[in-house]
Protein backbone atom coordinates (compact mmCIF):
# COMPACT_ATOMS: atom_id res chain seq x y z
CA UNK A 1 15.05 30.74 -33.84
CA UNK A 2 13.60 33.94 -34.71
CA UNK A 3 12.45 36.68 -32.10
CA UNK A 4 9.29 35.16 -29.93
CA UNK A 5 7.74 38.36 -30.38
CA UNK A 6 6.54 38.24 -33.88
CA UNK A 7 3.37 36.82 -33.05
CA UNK A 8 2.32 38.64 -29.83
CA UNK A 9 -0.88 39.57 -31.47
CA UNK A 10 -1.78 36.32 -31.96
CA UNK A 11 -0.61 35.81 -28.76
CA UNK A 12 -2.94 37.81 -27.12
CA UNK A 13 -5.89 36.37 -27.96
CA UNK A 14 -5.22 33.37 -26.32
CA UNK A 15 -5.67 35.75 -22.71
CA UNK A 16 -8.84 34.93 -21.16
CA UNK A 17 -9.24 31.96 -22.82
CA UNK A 18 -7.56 29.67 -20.76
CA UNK A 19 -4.73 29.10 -23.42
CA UNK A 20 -1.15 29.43 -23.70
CA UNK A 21 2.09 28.91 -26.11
CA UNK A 22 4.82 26.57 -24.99
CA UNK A 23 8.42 26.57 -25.94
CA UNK A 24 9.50 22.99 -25.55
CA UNK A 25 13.29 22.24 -25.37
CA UNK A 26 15.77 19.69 -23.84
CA UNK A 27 18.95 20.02 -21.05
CA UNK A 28 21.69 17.18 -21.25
CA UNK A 29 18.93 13.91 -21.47
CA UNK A 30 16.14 13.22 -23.26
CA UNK A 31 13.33 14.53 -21.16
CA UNK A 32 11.41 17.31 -22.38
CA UNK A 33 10.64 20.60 -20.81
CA UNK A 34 8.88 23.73 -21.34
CA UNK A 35 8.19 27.39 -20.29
CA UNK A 36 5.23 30.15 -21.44
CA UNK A 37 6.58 31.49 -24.65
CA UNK A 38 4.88 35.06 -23.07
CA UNK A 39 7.94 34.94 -20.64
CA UNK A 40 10.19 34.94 -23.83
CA UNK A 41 12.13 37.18 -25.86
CA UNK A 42 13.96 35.16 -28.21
CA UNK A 43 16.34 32.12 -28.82
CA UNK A 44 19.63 32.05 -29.77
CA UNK A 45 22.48 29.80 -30.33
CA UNK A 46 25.04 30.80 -27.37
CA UNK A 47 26.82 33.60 -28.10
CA UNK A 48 30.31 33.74 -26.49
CA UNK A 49 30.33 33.79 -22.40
CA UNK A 50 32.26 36.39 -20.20
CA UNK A 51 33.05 34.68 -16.92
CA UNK A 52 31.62 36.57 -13.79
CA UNK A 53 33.98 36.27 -10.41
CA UNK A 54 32.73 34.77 -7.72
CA UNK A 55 29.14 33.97 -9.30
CA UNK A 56 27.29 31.37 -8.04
CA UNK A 57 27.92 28.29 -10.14
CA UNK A 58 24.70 28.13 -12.10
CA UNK A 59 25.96 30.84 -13.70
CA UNK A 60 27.93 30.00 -16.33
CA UNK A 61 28.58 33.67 -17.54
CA UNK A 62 27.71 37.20 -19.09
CA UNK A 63 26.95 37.64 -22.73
CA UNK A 64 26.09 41.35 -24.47
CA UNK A 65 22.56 40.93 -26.24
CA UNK A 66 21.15 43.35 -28.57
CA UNK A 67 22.62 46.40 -26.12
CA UNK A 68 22.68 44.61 -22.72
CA UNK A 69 24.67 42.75 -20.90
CA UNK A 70 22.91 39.55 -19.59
CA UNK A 71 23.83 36.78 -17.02
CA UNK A 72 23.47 33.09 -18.77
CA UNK A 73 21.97 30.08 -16.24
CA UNK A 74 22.97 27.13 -16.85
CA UNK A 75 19.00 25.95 -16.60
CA UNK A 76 20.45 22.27 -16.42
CA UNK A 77 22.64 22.35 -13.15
CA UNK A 78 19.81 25.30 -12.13
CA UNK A 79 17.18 21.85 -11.78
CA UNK A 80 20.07 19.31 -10.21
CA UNK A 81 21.39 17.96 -13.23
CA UNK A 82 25.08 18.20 -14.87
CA UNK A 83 26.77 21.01 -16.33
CA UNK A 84 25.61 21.64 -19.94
CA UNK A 85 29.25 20.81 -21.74
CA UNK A 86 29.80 22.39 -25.44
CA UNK A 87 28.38 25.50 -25.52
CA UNK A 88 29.25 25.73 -29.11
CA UNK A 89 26.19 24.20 -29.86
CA UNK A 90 23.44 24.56 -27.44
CA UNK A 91 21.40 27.68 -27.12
CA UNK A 92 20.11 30.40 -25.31
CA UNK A 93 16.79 31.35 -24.09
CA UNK A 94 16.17 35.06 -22.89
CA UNK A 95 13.40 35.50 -21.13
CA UNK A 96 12.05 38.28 -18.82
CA UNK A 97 11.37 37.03 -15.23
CA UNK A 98 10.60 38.94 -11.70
CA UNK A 99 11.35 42.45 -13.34
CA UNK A 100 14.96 40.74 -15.52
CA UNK A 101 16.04 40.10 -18.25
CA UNK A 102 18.63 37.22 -17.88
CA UNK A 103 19.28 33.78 -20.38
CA UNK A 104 18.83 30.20 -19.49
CA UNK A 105 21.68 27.64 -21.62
CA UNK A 106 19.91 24.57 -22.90
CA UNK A 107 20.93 21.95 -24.67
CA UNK A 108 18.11 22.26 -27.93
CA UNK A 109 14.92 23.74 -28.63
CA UNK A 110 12.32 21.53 -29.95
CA UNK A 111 9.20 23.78 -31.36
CA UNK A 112 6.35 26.34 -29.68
CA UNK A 113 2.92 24.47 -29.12
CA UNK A 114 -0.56 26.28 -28.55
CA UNK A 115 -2.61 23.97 -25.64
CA UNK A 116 -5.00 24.39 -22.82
CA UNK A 117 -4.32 25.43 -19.41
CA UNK A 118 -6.96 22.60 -18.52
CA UNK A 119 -4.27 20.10 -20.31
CA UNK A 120 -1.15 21.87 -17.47
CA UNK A 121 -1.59 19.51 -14.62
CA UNK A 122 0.32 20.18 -11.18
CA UNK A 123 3.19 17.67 -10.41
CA UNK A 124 2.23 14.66 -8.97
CA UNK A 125 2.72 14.84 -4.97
CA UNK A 126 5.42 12.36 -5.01
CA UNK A 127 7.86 15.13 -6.77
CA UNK A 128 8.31 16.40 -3.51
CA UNK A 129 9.19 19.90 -2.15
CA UNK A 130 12.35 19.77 -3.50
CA UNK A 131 10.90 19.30 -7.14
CA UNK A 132 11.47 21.96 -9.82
CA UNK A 133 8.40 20.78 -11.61
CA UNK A 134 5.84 23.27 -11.17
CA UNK A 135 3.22 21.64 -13.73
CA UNK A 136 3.03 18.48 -16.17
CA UNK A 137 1.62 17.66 -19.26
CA UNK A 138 1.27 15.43 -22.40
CA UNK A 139 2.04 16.61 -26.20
CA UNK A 140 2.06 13.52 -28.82
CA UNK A 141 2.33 11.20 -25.90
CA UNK A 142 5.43 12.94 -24.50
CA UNK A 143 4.98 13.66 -20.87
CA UNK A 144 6.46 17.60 -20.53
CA UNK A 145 7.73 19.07 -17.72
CA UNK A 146 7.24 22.74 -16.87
CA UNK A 147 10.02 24.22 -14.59
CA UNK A 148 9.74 26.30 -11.53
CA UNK A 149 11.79 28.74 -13.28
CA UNK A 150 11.41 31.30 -9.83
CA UNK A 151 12.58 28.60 -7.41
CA UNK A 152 15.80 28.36 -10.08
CA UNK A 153 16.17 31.74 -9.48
CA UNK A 154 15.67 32.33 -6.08
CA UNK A 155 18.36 29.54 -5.64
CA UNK A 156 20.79 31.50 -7.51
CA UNK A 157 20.41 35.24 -6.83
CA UNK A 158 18.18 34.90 -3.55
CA UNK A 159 14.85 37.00 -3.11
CA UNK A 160 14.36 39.79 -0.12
CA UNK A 161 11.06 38.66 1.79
CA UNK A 162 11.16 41.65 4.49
CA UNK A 163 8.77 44.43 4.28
CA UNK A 164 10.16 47.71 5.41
CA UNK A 165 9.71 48.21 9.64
CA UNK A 166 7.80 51.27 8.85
CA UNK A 167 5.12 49.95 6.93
CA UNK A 168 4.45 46.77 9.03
CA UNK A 169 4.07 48.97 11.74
CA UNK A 170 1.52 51.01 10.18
CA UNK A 171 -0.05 47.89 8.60
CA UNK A 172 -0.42 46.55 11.57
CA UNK A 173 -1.76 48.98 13.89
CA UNK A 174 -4.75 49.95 10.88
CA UNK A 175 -5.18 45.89 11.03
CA UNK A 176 -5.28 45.32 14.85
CA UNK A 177 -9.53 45.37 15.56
CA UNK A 178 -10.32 43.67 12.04
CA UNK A 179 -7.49 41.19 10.73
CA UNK A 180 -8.25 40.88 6.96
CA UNK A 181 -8.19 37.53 5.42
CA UNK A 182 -7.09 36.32 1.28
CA UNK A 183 -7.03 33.77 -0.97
CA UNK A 184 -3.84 33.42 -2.72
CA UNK A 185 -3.62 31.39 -5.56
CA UNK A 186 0.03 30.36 -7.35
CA UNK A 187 1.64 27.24 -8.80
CA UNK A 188 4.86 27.91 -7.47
CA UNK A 189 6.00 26.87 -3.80
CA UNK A 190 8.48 29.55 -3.90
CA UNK A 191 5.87 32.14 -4.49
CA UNK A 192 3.55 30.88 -2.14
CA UNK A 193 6.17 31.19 0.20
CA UNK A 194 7.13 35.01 -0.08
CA UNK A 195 3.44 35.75 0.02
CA UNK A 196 2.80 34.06 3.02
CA UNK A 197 5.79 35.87 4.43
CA UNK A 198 5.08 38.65 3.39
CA UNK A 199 1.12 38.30 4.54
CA UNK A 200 1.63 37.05 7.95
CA UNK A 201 4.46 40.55 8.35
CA UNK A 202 1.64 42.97 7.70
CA UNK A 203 -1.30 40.74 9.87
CA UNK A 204 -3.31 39.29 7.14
CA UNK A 205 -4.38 36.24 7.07
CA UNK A 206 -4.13 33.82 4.23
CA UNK A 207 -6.01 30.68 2.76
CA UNK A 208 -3.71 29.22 0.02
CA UNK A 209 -4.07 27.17 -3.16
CA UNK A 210 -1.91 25.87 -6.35
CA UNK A 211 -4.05 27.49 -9.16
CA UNK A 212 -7.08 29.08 -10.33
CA UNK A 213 -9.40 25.84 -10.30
CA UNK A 214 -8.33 25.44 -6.88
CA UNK A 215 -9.44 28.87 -6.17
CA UNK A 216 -12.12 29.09 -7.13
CA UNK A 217 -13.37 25.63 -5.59
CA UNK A 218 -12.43 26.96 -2.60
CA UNK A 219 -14.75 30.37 -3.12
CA UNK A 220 -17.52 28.08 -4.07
CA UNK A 221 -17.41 25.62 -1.01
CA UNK A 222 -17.46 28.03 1.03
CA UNK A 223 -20.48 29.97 -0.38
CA UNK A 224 -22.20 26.40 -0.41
CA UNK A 225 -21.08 26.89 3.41
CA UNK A 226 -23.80 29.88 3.53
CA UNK A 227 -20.93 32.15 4.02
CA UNK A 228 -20.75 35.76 2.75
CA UNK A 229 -17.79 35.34 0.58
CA UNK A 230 -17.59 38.78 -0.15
CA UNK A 231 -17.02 39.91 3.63
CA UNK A 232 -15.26 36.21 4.51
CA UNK A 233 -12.14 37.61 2.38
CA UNK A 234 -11.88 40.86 0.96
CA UNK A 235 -9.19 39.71 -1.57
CA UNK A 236 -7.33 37.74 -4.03
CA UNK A 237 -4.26 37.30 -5.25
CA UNK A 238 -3.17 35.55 -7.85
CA UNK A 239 -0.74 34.60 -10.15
CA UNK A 240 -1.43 34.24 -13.86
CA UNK A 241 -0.17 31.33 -15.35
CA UNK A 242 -1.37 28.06 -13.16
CA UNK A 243 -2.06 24.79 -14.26
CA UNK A 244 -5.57 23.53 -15.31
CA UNK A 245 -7.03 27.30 -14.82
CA UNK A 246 -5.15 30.58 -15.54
CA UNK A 247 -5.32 34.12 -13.53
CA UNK A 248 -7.10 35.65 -16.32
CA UNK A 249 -9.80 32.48 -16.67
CA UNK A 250 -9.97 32.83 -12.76
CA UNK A 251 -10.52 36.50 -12.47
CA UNK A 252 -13.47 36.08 -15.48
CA UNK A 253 -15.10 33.63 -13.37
CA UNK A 254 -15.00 35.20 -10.31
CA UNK A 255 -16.51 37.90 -11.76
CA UNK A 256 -19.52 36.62 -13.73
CA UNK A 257 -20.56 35.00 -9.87
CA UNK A 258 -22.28 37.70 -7.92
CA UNK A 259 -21.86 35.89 -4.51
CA UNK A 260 -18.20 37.50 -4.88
CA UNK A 261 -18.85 40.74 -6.11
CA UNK A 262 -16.73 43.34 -4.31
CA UNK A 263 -13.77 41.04 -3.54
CA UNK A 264 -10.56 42.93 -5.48
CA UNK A 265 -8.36 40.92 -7.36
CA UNK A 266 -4.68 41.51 -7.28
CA UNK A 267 -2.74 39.81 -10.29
CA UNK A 268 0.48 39.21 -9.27
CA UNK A 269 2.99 37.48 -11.74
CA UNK A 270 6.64 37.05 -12.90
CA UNK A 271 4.82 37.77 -16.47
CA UNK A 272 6.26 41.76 -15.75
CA UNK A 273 5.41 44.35 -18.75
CA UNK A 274 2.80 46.57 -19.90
CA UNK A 275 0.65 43.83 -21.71
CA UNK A 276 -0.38 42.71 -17.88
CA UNK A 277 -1.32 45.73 -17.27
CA UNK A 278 -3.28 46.55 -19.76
CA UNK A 279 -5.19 43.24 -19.59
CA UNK A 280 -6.72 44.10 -15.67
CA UNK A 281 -9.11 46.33 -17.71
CA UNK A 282 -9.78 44.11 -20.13
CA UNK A 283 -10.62 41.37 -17.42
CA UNK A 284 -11.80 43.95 -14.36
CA UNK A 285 -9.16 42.90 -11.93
CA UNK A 286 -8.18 45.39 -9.74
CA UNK A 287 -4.53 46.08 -10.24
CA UNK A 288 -1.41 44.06 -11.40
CA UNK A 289 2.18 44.18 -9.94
CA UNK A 290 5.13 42.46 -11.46
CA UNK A 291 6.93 39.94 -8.80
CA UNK A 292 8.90 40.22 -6.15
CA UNK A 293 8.98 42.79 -4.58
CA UNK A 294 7.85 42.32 -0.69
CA UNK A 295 7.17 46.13 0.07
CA UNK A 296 5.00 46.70 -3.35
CA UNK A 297 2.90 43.63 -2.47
CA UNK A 298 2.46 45.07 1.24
CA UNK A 299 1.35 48.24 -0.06
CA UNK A 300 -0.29 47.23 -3.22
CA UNK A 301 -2.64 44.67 -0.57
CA UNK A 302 -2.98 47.02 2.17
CA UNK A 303 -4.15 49.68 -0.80
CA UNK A 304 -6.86 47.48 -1.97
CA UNK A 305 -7.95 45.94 1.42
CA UNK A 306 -8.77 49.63 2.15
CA UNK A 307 -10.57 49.98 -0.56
CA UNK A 308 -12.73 46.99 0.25
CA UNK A 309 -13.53 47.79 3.59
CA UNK A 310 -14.37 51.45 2.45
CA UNK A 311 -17.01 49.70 -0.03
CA UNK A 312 -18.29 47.48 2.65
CA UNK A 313 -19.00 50.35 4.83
CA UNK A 314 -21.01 52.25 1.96
């Protein structure tokens, strides 16, 4: 399959239109399963595997790609199932996640669709934490799984959740009369996770949802509360792909309401590269930061909170 980057132009104007590309392909059965053809480079058939010592076992190798060397997942044993067996003919996805580049081995790749983020639904609740679902949905009657590509990871190479001692001891004693409160909105349990972690570190509270729709259901319930949104929470962050409403769609909205005007937006996504950042303009978020890194998000929030209470004051 030929490089996905062809047609980023007409990529891009599915961004703040609550749209997205798919890449659907299949492991060793016959479910179906996708990821957001923005987090992809290109497919290939496998290209011959270096073995790594002492690798974790999800990681079936190294392979040298157009200049780099790249570590291959095997994406199958990365969600529970069995070891993808002849590499010979399955392929290889490379894809750019949490500031890497690295390749995840499947089995085939079906075809790229264009659908709504309204048609993503979040797993049902009887996936369970342990699911790596992080969204459903239905093409030609064929239910399609999205994986929680950043809980695969996390699995395999681990994620650092401590913010420096330096700067939660600053954040905390500018926090320690007026502990700020956020929204934080992200599909992935993983993600939710390090924020929190990361939040609760640096004394800011957090209210937490799945996804933009959520979000912003929870910004309007409480202004139907007669709260002051804009001094309730002086912040959001939020990842960009979600199920039913994206970061982009939920930034839009958020702005066109003025019973939220001042709140800053923080995007925050595993989508890393210079399109995101370019697109905060576009959309008037406040600032985007590839994930995960604990002590950019500390600083990044602490930043902006500043910069909200500064405006409240004026």
């Amino acid at each position: 399959m030929a490089s996905m980057l062809d047609g980023v132009d007409q990529r891009t104007q599915l961004v703040g239109k609550n749209r997205l590309e798919l890449l659907l392909f299949r492991l060793s059965g016959r479910q179906c399963y996708a990821i957001n053809v923005f987090k992809v480079q290109e497919a290939i058939p496998c290209p011959a595997l270096t073995k790594i010592p002492h690798s974790h076992p999800v990681v079936r190798g190294a392979a040298h790609i157009r200049g780099k060397t790249i570590s291959i997942f095997d994406l199958s044993m990365g969600v529970g199932g069995r070891p993808t067996e002849d590499l010979t003919k399955c392929f290889v996805i490379i894809t750019e996640y949490n500031r890497s580049i690295q390749g995840f081995l499947v089995n085939s790749i079906d075809r790229i669709v264009n659908t709504s983020w309204a048609d993503i639904l979040p797993p049902p609740n009887a996936a369970g934490n342990d699911s790596y679902m992080t969204a459903i949905t239905k093409i030609d009657d064929e239910l399609i799984e999205i994986i929680d590509v950043e809980k695969v990871m996390a699995e395999v190479i681990g994620v650092s959740n401590g913010v420096s001692s330096n700067l939660v001891e600053n954040f905390i004693s500018q926090n320690s009369e007026d502990r700020p409160h956020i929204l934080v909105a992200d599909d992935s349990s993983v993600a939710r996770n390090q924020i929190k972690r990361t939040m609760d570190q640096i004394g800011v509270d957090t209210t937490i949802v799945r996804d933009g729709e959520e979000a912003l259901q929870q910004l309007r319930a409480w202004a139907d509360d007669g709260i002051d949104v804009s001094s309730h929470i002086s912040m959001i962050i939020s990842d960009i792909e979600m199920p039913e409403m994206d970061g982009y769609t939920l930034t839009t909205e958020v702005r066109k309401d003025p019973r939220f005007q001042g709140i800053k937006i923080l995007l925050h996504s595993s989508m890393s590269g210079e399109f995101n950042k370019n697109m905060i303009e576009q959309i008037d978020a406040d600032k985007f930061i590839p994930k995960f890194s604990p002590d950019d998000l500390a600083s990044t929030v602490q930043e902006l909170i500043e910069e909200w209470r500064s405006e409240q004051i004026a």
